[in-house]
Every structure is written in structure tokens, then in C-alpha cells.
N, C-alpha and C. Protein backbone atom coordinates (compact mmCIF):
# COMPACT_ATOMS: atom_id res chain seq x y z
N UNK A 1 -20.05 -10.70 3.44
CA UNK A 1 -19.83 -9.55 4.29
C UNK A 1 -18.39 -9.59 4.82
N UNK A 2 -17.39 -8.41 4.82
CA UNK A 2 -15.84 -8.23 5.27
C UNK A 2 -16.19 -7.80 6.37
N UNK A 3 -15.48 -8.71 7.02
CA UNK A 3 -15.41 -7.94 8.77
C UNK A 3 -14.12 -7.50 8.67
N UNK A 4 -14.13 -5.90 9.98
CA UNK A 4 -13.18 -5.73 9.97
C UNK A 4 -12.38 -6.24 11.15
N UNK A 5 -11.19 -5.88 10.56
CA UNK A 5 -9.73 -6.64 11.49
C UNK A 5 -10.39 -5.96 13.19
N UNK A 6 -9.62 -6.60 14.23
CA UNK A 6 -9.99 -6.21 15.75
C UNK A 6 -8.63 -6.31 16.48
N UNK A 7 -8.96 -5.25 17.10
CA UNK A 7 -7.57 -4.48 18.08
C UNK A 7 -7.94 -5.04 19.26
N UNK A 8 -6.56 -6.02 19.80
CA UNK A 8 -6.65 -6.43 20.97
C UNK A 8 -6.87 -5.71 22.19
N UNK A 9 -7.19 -4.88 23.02
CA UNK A 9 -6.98 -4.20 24.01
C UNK A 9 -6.43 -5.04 25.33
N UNK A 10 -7.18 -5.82 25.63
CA UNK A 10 -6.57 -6.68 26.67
C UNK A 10 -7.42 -7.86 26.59
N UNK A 11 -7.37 -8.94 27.53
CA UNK A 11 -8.09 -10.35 27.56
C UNK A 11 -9.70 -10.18 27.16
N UNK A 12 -10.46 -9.00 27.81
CA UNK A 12 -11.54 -8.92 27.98
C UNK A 12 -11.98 -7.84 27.19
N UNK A 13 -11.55 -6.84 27.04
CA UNK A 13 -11.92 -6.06 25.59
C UNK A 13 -11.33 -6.08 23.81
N UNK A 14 -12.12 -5.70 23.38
CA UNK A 14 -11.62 -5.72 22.16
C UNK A 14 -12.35 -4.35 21.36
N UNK A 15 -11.68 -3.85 20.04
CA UNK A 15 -12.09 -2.45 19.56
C UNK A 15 -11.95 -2.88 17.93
N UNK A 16 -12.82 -2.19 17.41
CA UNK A 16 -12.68 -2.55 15.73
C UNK A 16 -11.88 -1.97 15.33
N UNK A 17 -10.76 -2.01 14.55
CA UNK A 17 -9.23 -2.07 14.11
C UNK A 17 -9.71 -1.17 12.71
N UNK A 18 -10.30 0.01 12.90
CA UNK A 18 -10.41 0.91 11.87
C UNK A 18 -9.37 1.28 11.51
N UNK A 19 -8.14 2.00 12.26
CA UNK A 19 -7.22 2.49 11.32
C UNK A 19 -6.50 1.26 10.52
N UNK A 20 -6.21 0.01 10.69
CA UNK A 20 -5.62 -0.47 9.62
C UNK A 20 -6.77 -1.18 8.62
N UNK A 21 -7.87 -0.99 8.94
CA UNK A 21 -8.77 -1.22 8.00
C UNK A 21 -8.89 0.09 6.97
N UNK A 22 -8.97 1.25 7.32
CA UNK A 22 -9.72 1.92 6.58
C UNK A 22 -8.66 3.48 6.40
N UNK A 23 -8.23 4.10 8.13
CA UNK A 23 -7.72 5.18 7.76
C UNK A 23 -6.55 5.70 7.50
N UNK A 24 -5.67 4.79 7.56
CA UNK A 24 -4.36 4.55 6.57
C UNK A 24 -4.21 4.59 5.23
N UNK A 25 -5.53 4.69 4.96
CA UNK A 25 -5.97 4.20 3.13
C UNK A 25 -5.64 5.65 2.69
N UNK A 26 -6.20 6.73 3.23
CA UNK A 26 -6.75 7.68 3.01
C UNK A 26 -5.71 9.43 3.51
N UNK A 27 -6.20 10.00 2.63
CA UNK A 27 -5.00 11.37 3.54
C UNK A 27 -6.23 11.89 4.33
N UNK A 28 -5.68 12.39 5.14
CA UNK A 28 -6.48 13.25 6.48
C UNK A 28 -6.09 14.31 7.01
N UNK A 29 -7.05 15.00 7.19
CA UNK A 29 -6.45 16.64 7.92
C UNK A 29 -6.39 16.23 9.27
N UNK A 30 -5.54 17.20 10.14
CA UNK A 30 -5.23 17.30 11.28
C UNK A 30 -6.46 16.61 12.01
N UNK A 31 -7.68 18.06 12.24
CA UNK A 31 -8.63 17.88 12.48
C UNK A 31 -9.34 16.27 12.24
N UNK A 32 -9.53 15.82 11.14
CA UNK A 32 -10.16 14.30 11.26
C UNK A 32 -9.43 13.24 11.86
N UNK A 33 -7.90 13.79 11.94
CA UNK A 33 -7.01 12.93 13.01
C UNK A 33 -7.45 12.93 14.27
N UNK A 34 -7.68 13.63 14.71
CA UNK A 34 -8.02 13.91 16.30
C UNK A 34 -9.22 13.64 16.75
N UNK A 35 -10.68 13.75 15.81
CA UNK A 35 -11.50 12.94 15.97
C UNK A 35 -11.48 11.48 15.83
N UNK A 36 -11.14 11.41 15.24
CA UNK A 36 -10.94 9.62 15.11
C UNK A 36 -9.59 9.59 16.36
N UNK A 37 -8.88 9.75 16.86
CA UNK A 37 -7.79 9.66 17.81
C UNK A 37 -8.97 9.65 19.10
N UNK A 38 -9.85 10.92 19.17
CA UNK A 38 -10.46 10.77 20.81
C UNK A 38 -11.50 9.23 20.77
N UNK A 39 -12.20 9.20 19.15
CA UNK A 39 -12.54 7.92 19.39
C UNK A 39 -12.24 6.45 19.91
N UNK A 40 -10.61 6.62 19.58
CA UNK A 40 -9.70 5.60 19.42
C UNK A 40 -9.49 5.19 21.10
N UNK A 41 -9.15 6.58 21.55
CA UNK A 41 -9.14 6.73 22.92
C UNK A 41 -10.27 6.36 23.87
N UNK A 42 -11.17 6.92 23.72
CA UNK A 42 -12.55 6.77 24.45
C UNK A 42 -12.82 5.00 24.61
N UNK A 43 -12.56 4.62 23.23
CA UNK A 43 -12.58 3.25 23.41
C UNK A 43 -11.72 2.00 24.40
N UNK A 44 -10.54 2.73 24.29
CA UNK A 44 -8.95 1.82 24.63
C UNK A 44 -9.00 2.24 26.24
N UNK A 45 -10.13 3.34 26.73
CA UNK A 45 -10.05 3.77 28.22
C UNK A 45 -11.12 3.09 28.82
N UNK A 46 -11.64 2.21 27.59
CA UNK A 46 -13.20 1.90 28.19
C UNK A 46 -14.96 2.33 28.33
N UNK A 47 -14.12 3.40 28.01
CA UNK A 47 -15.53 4.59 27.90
C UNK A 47 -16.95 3.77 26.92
N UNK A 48 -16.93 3.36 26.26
CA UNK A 48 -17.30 2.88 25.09
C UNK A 48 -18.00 3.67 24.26
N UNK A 49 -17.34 4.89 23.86
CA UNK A 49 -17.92 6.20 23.31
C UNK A 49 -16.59 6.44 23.34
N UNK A 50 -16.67 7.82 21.85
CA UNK A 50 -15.47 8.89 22.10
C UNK A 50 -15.41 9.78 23.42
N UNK A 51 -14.00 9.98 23.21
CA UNK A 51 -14.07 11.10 24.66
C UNK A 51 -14.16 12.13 23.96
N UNK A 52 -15.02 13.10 25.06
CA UNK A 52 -15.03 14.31 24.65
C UNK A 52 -13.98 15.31 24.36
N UNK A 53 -14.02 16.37 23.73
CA UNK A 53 -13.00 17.58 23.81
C UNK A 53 -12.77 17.85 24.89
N UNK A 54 -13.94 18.27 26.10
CA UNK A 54 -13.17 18.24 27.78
C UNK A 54 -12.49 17.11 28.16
N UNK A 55 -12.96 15.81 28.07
CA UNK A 55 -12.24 14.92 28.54
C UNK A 55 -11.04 14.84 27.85
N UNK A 56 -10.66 15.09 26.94
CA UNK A 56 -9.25 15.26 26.43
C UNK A 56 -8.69 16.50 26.93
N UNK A 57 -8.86 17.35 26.99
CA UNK A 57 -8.56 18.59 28.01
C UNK A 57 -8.28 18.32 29.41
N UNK A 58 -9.02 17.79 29.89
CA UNK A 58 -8.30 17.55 31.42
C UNK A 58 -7.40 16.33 31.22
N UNK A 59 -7.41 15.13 30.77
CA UNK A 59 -6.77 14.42 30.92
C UNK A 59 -5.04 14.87 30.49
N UNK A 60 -4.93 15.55 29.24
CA UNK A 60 -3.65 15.82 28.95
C UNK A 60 -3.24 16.87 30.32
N UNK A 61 -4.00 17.58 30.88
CA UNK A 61 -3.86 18.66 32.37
C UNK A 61 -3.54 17.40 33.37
N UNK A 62 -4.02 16.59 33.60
CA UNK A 62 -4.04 15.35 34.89
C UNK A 62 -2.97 14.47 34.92
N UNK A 63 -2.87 13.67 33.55
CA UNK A 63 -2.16 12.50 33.35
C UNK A 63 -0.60 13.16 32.41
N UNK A 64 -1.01 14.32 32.04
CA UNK A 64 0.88 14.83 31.44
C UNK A 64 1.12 16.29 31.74
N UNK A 65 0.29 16.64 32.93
CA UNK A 65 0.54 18.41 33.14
C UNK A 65 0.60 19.18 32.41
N UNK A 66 -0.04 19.11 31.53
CA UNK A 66 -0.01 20.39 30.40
C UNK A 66 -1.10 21.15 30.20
N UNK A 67 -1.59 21.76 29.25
CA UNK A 67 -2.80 23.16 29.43
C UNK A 67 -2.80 23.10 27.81
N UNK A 68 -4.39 22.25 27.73
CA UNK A 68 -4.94 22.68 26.25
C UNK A 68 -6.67 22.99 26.59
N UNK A 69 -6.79 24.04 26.31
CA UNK A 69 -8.18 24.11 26.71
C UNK A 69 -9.21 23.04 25.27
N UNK A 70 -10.53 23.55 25.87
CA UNK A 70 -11.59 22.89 25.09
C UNK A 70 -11.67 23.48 23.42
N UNK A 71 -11.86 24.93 23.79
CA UNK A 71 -12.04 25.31 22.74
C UNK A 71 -10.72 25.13 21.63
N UNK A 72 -9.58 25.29 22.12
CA UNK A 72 -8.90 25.11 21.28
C UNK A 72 -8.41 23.93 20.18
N UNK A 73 -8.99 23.14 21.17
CA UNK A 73 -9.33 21.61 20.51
C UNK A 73 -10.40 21.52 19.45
N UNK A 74 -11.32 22.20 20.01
CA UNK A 74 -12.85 22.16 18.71
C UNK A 74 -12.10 23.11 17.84
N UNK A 75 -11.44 24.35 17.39
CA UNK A 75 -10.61 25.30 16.62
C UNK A 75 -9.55 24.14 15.24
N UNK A 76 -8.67 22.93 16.63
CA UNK A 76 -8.09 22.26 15.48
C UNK A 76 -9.30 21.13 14.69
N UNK A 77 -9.83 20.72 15.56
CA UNK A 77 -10.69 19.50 14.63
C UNK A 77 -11.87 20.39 13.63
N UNK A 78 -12.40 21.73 14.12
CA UNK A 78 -13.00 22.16 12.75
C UNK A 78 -12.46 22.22 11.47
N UNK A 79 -10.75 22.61 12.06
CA UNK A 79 -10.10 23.68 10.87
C UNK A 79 -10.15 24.70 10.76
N UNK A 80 -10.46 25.77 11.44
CA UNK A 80 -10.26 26.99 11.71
C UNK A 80 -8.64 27.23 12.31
N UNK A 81 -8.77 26.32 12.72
CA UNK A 81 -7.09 26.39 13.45
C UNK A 81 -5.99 25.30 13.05
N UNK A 82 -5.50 25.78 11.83
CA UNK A 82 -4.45 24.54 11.01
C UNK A 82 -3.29 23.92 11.49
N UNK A 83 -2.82 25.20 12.18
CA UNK A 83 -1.36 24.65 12.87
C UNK A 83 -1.75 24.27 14.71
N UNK A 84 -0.64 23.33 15.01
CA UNK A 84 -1.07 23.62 16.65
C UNK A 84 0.23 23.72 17.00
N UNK A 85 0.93 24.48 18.14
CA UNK A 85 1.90 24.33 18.71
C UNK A 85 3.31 23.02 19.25
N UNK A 86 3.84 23.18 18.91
CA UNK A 86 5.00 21.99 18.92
C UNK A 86 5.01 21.30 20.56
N UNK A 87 4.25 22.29 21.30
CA UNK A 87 3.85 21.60 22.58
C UNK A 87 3.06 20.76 23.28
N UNK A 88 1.61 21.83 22.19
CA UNK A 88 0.14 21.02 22.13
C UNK A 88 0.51 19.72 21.29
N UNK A 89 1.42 19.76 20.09
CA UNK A 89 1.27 18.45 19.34
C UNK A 89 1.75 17.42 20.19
N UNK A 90 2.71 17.72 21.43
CA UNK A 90 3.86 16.41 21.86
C UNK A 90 2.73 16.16 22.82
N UNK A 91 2.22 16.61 23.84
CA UNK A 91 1.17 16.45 24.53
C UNK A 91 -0.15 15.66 23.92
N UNK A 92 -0.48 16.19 22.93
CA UNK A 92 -1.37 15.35 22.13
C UNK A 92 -0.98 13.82 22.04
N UNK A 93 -0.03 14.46 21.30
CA UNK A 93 0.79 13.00 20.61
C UNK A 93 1.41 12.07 22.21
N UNK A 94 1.40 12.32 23.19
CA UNK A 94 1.35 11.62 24.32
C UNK A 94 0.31 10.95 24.99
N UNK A 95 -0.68 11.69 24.89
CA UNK A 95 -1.96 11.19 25.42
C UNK A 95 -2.87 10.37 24.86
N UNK A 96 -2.55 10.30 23.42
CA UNK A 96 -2.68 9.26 22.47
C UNK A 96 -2.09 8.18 21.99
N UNK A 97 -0.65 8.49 22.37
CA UNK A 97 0.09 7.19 21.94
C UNK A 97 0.45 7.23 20.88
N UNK A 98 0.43 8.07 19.95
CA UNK A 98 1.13 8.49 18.91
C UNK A 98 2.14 9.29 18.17
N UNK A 99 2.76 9.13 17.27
CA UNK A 99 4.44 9.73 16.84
C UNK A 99 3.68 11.08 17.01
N UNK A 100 4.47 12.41 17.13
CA UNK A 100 4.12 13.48 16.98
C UNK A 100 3.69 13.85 15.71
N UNK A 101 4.62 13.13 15.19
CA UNK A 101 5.07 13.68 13.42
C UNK A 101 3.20 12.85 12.55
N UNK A 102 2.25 12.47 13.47
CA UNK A 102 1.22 11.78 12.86
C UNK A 102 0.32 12.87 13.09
N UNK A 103 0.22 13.89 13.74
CA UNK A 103 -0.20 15.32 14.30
C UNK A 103 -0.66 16.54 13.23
N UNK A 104 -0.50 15.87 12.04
CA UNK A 104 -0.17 16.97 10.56
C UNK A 104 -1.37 16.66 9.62
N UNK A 105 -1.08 17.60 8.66
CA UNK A 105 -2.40 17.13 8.03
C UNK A 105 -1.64 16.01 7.05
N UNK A 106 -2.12 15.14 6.48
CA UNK A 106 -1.40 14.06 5.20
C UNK A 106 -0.97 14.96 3.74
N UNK A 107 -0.19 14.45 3.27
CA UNK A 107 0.76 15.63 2.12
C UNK A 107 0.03 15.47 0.85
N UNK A 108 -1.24 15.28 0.86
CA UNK A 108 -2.27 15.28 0.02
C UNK A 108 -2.38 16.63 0.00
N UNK A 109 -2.32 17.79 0.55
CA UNK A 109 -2.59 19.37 0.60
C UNK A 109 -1.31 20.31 0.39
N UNK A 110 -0.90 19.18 0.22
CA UNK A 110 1.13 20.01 0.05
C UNK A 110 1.41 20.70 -1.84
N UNK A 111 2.32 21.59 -1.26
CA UNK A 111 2.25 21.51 -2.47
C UNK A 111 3.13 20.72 -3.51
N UNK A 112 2.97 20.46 -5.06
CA UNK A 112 3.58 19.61 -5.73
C UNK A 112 5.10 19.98 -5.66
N UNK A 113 6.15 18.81 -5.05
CA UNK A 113 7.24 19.23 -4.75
C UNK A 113 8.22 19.55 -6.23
N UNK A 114 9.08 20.18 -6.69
CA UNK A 114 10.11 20.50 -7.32
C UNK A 114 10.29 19.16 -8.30
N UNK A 115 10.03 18.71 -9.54
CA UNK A 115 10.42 17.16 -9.92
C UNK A 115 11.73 17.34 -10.28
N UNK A 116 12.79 16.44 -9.28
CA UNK A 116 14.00 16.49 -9.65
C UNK A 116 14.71 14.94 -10.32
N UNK A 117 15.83 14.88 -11.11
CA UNK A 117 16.11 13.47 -11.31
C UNK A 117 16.10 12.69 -10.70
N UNK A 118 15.87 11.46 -10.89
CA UNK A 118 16.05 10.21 -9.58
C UNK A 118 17.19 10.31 -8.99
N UNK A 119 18.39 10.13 -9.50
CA UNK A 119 19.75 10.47 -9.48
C UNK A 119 20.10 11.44 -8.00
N UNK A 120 19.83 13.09 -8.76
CA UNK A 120 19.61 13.71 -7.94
C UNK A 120 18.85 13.50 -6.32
N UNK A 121 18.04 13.07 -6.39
CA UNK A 121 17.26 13.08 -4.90
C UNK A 121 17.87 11.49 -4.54
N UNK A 122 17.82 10.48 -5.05
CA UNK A 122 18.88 9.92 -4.16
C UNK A 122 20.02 10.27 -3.68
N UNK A 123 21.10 10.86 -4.20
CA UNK A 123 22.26 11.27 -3.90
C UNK A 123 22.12 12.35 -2.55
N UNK A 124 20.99 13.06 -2.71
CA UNK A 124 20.74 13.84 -1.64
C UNK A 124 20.06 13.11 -0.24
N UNK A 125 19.53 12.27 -0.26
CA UNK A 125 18.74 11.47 0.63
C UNK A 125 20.28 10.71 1.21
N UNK A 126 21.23 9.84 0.13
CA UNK A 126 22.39 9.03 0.74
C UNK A 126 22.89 9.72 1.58
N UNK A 127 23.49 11.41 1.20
CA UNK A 127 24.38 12.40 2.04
C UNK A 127 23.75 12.81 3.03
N UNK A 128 22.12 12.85 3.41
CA UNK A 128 21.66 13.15 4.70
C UNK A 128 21.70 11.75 5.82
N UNK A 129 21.54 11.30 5.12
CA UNK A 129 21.78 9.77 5.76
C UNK A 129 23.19 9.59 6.30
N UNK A 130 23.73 9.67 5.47
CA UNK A 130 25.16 9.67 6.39
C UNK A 130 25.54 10.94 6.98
N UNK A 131 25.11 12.34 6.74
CA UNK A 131 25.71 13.50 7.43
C UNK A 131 24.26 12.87 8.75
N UNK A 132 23.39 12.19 9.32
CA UNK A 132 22.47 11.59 10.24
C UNK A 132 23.50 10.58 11.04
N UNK A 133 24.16 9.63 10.26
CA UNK A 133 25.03 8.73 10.85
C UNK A 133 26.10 9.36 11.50
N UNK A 134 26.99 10.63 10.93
CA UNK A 134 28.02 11.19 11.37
C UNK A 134 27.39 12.08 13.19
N UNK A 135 25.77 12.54 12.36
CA UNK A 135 25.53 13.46 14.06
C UNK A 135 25.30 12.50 15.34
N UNK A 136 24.82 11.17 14.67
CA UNK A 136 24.83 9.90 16.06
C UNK A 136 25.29 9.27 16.03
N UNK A 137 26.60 9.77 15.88
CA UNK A 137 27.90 8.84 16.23
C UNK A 137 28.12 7.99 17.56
N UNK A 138 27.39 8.72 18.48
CA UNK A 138 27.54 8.18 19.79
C UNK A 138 26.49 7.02 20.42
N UNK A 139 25.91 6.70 18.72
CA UNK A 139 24.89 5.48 19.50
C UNK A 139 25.54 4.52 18.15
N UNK A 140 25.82 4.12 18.67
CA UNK A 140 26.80 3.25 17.25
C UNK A 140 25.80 2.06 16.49
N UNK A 141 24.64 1.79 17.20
CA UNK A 141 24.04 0.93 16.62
C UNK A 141 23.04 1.66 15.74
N UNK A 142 22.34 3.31 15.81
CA UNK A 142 21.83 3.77 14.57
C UNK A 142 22.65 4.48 13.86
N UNK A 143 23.62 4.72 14.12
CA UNK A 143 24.82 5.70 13.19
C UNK A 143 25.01 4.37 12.18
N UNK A 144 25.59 3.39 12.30
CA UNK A 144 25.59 2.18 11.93
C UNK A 144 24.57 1.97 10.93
N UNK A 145 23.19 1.55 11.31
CA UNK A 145 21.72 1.47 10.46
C UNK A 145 22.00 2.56 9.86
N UNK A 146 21.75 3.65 9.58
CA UNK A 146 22.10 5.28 8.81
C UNK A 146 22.75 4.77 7.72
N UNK A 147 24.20 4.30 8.50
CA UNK A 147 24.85 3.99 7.07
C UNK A 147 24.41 3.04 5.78
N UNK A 148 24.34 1.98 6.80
CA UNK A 148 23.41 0.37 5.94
C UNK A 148 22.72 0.71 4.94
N UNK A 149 21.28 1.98 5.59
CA UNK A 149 20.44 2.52 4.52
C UNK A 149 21.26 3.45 3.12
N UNK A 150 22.00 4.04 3.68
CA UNK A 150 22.78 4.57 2.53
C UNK A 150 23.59 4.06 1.96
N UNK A 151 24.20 2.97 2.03
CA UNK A 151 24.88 2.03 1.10
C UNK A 151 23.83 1.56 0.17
N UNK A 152 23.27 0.98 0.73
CA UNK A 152 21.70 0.04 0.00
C UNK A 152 21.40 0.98 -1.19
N UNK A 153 21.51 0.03 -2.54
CA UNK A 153 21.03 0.65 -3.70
C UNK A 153 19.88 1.02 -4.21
N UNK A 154 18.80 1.10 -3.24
CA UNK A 154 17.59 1.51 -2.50
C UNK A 154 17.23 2.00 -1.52
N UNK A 155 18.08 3.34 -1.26
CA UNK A 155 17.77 3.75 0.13
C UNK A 155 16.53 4.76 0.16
N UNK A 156 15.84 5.05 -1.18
CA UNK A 156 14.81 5.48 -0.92
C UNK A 156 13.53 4.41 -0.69
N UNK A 157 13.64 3.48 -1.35
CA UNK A 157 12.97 2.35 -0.80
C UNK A 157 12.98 1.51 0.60
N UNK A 158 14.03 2.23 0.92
CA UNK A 158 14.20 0.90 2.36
C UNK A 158 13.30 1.95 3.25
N UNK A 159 13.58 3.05 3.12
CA UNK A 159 13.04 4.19 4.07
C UNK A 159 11.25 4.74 4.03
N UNK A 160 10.82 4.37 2.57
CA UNK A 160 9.78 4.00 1.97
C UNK A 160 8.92 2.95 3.18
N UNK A 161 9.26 1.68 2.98
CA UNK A 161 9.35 0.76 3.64
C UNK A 161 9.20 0.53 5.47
N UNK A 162 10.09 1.50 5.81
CA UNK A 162 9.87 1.66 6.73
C UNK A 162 8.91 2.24 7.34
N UNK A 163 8.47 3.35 6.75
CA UNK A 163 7.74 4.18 7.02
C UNK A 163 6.20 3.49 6.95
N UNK A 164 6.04 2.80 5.71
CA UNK A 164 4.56 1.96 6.07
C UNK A 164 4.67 1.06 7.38
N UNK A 165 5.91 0.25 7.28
CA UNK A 165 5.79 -0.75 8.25
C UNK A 165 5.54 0.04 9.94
N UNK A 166 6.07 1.60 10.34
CA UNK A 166 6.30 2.04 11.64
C UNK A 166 4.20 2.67 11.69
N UNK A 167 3.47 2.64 10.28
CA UNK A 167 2.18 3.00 10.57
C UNK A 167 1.33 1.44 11.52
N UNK A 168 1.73 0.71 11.22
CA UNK A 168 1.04 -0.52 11.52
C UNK A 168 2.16 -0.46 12.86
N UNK A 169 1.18 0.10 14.36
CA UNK A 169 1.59 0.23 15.13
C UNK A 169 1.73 -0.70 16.22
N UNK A 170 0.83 -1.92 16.15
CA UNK A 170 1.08 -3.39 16.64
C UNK A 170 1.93 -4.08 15.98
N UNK A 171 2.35 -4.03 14.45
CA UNK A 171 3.35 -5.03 14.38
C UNK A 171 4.87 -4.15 14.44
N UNK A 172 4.87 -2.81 14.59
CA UNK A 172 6.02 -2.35 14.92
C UNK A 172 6.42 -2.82 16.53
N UNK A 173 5.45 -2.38 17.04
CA UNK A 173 5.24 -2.86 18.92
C UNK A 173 6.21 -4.06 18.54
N UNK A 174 5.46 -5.24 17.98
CA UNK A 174 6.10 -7.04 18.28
C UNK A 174 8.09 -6.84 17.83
N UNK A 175 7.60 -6.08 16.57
CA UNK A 175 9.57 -6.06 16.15
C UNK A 175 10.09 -5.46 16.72
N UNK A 176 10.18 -4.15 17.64
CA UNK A 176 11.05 -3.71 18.55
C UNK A 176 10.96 -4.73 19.91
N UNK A 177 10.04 -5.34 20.19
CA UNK A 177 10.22 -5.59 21.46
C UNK A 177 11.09 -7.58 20.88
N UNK A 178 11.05 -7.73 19.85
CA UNK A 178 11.59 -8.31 19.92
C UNK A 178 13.08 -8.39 19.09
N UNK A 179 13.21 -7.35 19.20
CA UNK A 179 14.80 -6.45 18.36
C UNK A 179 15.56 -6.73 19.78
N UNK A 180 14.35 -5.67 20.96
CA UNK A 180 15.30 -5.43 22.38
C UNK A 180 15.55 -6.81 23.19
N UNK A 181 14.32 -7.92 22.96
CA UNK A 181 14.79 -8.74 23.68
C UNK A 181 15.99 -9.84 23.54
N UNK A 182 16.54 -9.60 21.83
CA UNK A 182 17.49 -10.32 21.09
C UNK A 182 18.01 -9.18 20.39
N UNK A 183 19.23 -8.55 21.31
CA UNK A 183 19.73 -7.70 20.70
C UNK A 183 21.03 -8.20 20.07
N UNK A 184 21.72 -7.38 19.21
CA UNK A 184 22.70 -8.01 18.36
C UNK A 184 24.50 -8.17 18.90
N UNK A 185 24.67 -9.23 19.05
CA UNK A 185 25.51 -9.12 19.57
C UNK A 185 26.61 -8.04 19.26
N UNK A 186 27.48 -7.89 20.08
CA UNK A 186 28.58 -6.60 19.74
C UNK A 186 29.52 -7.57 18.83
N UNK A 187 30.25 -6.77 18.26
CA UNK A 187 31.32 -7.47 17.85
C UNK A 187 32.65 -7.07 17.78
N UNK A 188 33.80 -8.14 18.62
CA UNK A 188 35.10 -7.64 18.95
C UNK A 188 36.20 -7.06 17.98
N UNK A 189 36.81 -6.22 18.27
CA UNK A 189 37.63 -5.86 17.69
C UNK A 189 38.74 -6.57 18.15
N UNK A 190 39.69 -6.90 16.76
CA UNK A 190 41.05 -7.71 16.96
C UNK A 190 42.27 -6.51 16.94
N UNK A 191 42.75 -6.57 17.82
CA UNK A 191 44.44 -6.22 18.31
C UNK A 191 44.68 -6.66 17.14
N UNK A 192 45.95 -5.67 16.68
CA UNK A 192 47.09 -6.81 15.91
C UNK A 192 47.82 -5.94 15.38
């Protein structure tokens, strides 16, 4: 019998670690995001049940001032209602603890993109990358990274890469916090 992996919550609780067991595997509509999200929630608040569609309704009203009613919530998780507002999503995506950009349905429903040369779509990915590095110029340590990735003779892979590693949202947690607590030193520039 496979047990699954378990999400620390704190000393005294613990929650079964479904999404890196199981729903990462899989593409998902909006809607099955958000059910499994109030579950996720209901659990991590203690409840030991999902929260309801009201209880997610008032809480995003209580704990981030915003206004999503009930029904409109049962509208996205049926699917009757595909898109949600860039407001409802940040709010969502706040009250959950999750990127906004996880708010979508998975690109399993997309359509088949344009097949262009490898060539081609790297070259285009390098020049956004650096026309990205040129617009945050003023944080010199990701204008910097921007570039790194676009030098790298894999910058569709490094970004690849990243992108699985930022889903696994506990071991992203451990590497930023320990990026910030050992940050990189600066390095001087010589006169001369």
C-alpha cells in the first residue's frame, strides 16, 4: 500500500499532501481548482472539512475586503462561468495562497499552438528575456538573472525548470527563504 506524502501544517496538525501526490499530475479546469483549493483551505484553517462557497465568500469580504458573492463562486467551479475577473482571481489567489497565474484552466484546452522551428522560438524567448532584463533594470539582481537565462544555451529549459520547481510550493518556500537569508554578496566595482 503507497501512502501519500503529508503537508506539515504546524507541530500538531498535519493534511494529506494531495497536490504533490496526485494534482500536479493532471490538467485541471478552473473550476476543479477551486474545489480542491477550498478543500485545501478548510483543512490548513482547521475546519477538518472543505470550506464552503459562503465561507469562502465572507472570508475573502473579512480577511482581504473584497466582494465575491456565493453564487458566483458555484458559476466558476460548475463551469458555467469560465473566465473570472482579474480582481476576483488576485483575491482568490490571496486567500489561498496561491500565484494568480494558478487561477486558469491547465493548457490541456488551449489551442494547438503555431509549430515553429526550435531556432525560431528560442531566439524569440532569448529577446524577451532580455527586452524583461532591459524593463528591470532597476532591480539589478533580476535584470541580471533575465540575462543569465538568456545567455544559457537552454533558456527554454532553465525556464522549463523553473516552472516545475515554483509548483512544489514548500520546496520553493525553503529556497527563497534561504536565497534571502544568504544573499549574494554585491560586488565592487574597480576605479581605474
Amino acid at each position: 500500500m503507497v501512502k501519500a506524502p503529508v503537508l506539515f501544517l504546524s507541530s500538531e496538525r498535519t493534511l494529506p499532501n494531495i497536490a504533490l501526490g496526485n494534482i500536479l499530475l493532471i490538467a485541471m479546469k478552473l473550476g476543479e481548482k477551486l474545489t480542491h483549493l477550498r478543500m485545501l483551505e478548510g483543512h490548513a484553517r482547521g475546519l477538518g472539512r472543505e470550506m464552503t462557497q459562503a465561507e469562502v465568500a465572507r472570508a475573502v469580504r473579512e480577511e482581504h475586503e473584497g466582494q465575491i458573492s456565493q453564487s458566483y463562486l458555484s458559476q466558476l467551479e460548475s463551469g458555467s462561468r469560465r473566465h473570472m475577473t482579474s480582481n476576483t482571481r488576485l483575491l482568490l489567489a490571496r486567500l489561498f495562497k496561491v500565484h494568480p497565474g494558478h487561477l486558469v484552466d491547465d493548457l490541456e484546452d488551449m489551442p494547438a499552438p503555431r509549430v515553429r522551428p526550435r531556432r525560431e522560438l528560442d531566439d524569440k524567448l532569448d529577446l524577451w528575456l532580455i527586452e524583461g532584463s532591459e524593463d528591470f533594470a532597476d532591480d539589478r539582481q533580476l535584470s541580471a538573472a533575465l540575462l543569465d537565462i538568456a545567455k544559457h544555451p537552454h533558456s527554454r529549459e532553465c525556464l522549463m525548470l523553473l516552472g516545475s520547481i515554483v509548483q512544489n510550493r514548500e520546496f520553493i518556500d525553503r529556497l527563497i527563504e534561504a536565497f534571502v537569508a544568504h544573499p549574494q554578496p554585491s560586488r565592487k566595482k574597480r576605479r581605474g
